[in-house]
Protein backbone atom coordinates (compact mmCIF):
# COMPACT_ATOMS: atom_id res chain seq x y z
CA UNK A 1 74.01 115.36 45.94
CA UNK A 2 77.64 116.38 46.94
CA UNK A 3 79.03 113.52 49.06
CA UNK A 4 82.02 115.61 50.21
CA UNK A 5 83.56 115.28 54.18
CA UNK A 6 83.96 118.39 55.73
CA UNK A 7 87.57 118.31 57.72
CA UNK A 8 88.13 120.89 60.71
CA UNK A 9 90.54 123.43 60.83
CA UNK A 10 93.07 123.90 63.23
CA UNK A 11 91.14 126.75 64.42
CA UNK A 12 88.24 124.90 64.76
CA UNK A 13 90.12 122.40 66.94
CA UNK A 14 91.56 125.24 68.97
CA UNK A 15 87.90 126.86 69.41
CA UNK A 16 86.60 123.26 70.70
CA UNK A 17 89.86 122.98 72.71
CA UNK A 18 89.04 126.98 74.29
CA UNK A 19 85.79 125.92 75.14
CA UNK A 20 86.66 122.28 76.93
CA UNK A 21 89.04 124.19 78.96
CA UNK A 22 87.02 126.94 79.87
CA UNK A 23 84.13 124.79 80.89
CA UNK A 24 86.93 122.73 83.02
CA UNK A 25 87.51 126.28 84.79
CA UNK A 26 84.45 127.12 85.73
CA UNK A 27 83.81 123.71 87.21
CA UNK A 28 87.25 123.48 88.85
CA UNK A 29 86.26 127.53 90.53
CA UNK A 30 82.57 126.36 91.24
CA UNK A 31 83.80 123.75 93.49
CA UNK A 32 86.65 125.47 95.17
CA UNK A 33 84.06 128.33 95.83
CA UNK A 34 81.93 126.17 98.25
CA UNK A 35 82.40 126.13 102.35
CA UNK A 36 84.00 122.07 103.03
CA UNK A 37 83.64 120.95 106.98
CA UNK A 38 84.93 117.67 107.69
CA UNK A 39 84.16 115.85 111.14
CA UNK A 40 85.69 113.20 112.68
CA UNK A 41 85.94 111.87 116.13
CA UNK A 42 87.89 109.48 118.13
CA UNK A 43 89.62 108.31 121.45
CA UNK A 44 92.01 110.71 122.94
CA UNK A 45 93.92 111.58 125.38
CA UNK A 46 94.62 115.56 126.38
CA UNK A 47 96.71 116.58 129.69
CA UNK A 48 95.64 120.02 131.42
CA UNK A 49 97.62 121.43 133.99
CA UNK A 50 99.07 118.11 134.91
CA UNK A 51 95.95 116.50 135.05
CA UNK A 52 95.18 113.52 132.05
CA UNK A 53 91.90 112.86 130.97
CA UNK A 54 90.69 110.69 128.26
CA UNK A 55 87.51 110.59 126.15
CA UNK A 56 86.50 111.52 122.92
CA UNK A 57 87.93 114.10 120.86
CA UNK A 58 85.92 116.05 118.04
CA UNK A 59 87.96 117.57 115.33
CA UNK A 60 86.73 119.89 113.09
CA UNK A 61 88.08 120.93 110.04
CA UNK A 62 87.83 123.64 107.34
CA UNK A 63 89.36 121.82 104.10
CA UNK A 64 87.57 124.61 101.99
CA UNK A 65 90.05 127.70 100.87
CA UNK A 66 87.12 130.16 103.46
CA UNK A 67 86.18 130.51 106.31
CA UNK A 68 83.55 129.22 107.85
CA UNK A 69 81.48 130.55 111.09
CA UNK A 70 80.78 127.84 113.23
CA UNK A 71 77.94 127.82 115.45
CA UNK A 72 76.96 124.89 117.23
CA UNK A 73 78.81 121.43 118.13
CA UNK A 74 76.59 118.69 119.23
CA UNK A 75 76.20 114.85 120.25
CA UNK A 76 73.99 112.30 118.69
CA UNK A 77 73.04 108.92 120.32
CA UNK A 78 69.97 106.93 119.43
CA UNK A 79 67.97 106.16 122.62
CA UNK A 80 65.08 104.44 120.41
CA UNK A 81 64.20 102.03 117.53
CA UNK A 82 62.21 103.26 114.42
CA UNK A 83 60.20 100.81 112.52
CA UNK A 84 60.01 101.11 109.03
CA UNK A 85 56.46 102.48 109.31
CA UNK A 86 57.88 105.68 110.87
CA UNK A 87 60.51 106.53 108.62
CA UNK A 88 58.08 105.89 105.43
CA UNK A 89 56.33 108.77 107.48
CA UNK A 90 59.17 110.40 107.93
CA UNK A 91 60.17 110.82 104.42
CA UNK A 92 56.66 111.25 103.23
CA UNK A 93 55.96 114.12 105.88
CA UNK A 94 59.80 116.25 105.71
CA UNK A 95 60.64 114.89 102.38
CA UNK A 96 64.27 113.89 103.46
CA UNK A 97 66.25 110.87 104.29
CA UNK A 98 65.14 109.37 107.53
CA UNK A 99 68.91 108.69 108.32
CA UNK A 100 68.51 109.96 111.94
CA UNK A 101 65.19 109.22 113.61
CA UNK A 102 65.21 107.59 116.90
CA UNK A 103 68.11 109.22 117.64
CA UNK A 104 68.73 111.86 120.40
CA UNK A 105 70.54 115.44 119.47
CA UNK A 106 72.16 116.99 122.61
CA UNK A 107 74.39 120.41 122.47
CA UNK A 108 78.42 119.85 124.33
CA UNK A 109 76.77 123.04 126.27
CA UNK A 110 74.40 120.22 128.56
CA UNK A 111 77.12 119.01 129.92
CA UNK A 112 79.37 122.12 130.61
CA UNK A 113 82.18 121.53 127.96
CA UNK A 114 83.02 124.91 126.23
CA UNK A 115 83.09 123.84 122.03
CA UNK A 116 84.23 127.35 121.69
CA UNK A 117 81.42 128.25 119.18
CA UNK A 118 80.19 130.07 117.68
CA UNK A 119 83.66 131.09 116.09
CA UNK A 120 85.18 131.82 112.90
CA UNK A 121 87.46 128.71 111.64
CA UNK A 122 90.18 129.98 109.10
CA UNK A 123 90.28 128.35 105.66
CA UNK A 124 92.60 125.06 105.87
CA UNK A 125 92.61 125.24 110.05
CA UNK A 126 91.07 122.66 112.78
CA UNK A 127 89.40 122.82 116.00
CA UNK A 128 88.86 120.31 118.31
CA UNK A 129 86.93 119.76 121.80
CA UNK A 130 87.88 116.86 124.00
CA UNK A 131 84.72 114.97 125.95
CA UNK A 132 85.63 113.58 129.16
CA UNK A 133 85.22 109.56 129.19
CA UNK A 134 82.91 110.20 132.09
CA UNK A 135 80.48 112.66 129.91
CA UNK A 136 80.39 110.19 127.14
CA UNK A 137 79.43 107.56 129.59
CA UNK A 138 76.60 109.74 130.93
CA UNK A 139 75.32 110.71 127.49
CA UNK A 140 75.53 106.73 126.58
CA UNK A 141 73.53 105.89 129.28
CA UNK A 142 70.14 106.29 127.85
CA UNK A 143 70.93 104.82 124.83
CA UNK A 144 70.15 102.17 123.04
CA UNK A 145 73.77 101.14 121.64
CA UNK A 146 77.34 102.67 122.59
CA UNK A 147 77.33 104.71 119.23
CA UNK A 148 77.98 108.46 119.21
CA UNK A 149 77.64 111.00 116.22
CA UNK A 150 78.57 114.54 116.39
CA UNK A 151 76.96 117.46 114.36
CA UNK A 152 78.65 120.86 113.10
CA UNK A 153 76.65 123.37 112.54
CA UNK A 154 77.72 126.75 110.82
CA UNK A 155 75.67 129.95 111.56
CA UNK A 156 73.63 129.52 108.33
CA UNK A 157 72.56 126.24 109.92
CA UNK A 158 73.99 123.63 107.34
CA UNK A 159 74.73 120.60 109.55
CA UNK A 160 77.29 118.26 108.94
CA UNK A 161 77.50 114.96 110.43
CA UNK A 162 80.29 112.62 111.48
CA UNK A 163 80.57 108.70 110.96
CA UNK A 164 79.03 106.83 113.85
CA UNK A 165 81.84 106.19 116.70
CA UNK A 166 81.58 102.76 118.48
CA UNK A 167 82.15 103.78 121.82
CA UNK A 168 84.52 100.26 123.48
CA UNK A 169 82.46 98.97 126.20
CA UNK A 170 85.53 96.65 128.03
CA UNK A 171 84.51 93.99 130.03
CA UNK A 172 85.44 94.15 133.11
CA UNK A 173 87.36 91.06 134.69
């Protein structure tokens, strides 16, 4: 029996070295290739002909290098508790996360704020909608804790969600 090591070649180094690289590529251009939407709100401050109003401000933005057709902007607040009897139903019925159930989705459009969708948002660009203090405190108001979360939705209906906003609740001396 021959007990000999086979060695590489250099072109057998540069062949594994072609491949690695290609294979990089591809992942690197699979990525890149896919619509990002990035959501985040928080207090603001906007004056409009003179007149200052505070509230919360959603900001959208388009990190991806496409653009992206957005078609909805909307509010989430939970108004109830779910047990963990309903969202082992939950899962076992829509075969998803239970994340959000108990909680309330309501469109910016119920409360006459213009989100300016639908509307096409340039690669690397941002939108964002200011809602009034007073809105936010009307939305709160059936709900169980002062915690907001908005939802983008493009036109193919993919839904991305913000991180839950503590709304302050100051107490009043």
């Amino acid at each position: 029996m021959d007990d000999k090591i086979q060695t590489l070649k250099i072109t057998d180094y540069l062949a594994i070295y072609a491949a690695l690289l290609s294979s990089v590529v591809f992942l690197w251009n699979l990525v890149q290739s896919r619509p990002r939407i990035k959501v985040n709100v928080l207090f603001g401050v906007e004056t409009i002909d003179g007149v200052t109003t505070s509230g919360v401000f959603v900001v959208v933005r388009n990190t991806s290098s496409h653009d992206i057709h957005l078609g909805a902007i909307g509010i989430l607040y939970p108004y109830r508790e779910a047990g963990a009897k309903e969202r082992l139903l939950h899962f076992w019925r829509y075969k998803r996360w239970p994340k959000r159930v108990g909680w309330c989705h309501t469109s910016l459009s119920n409360y006459a704020i213009k989100d300016g969708c639908p509307m096409c948002l340039e690669a690397r660009k941002s939108h964002h909608v200011l809602v009034p203090k007073e809105i936010v405190e009307k939305i709160l108001s059936g709900a169980t804790q002062a915690t907001l979360i908005v939802k983008v939705q493009d036109q193919l209906w993919n839904d991305v969600y913000s991180k839950p906003f503590k709304w302050p609740q100051l107490k009043r001396v």
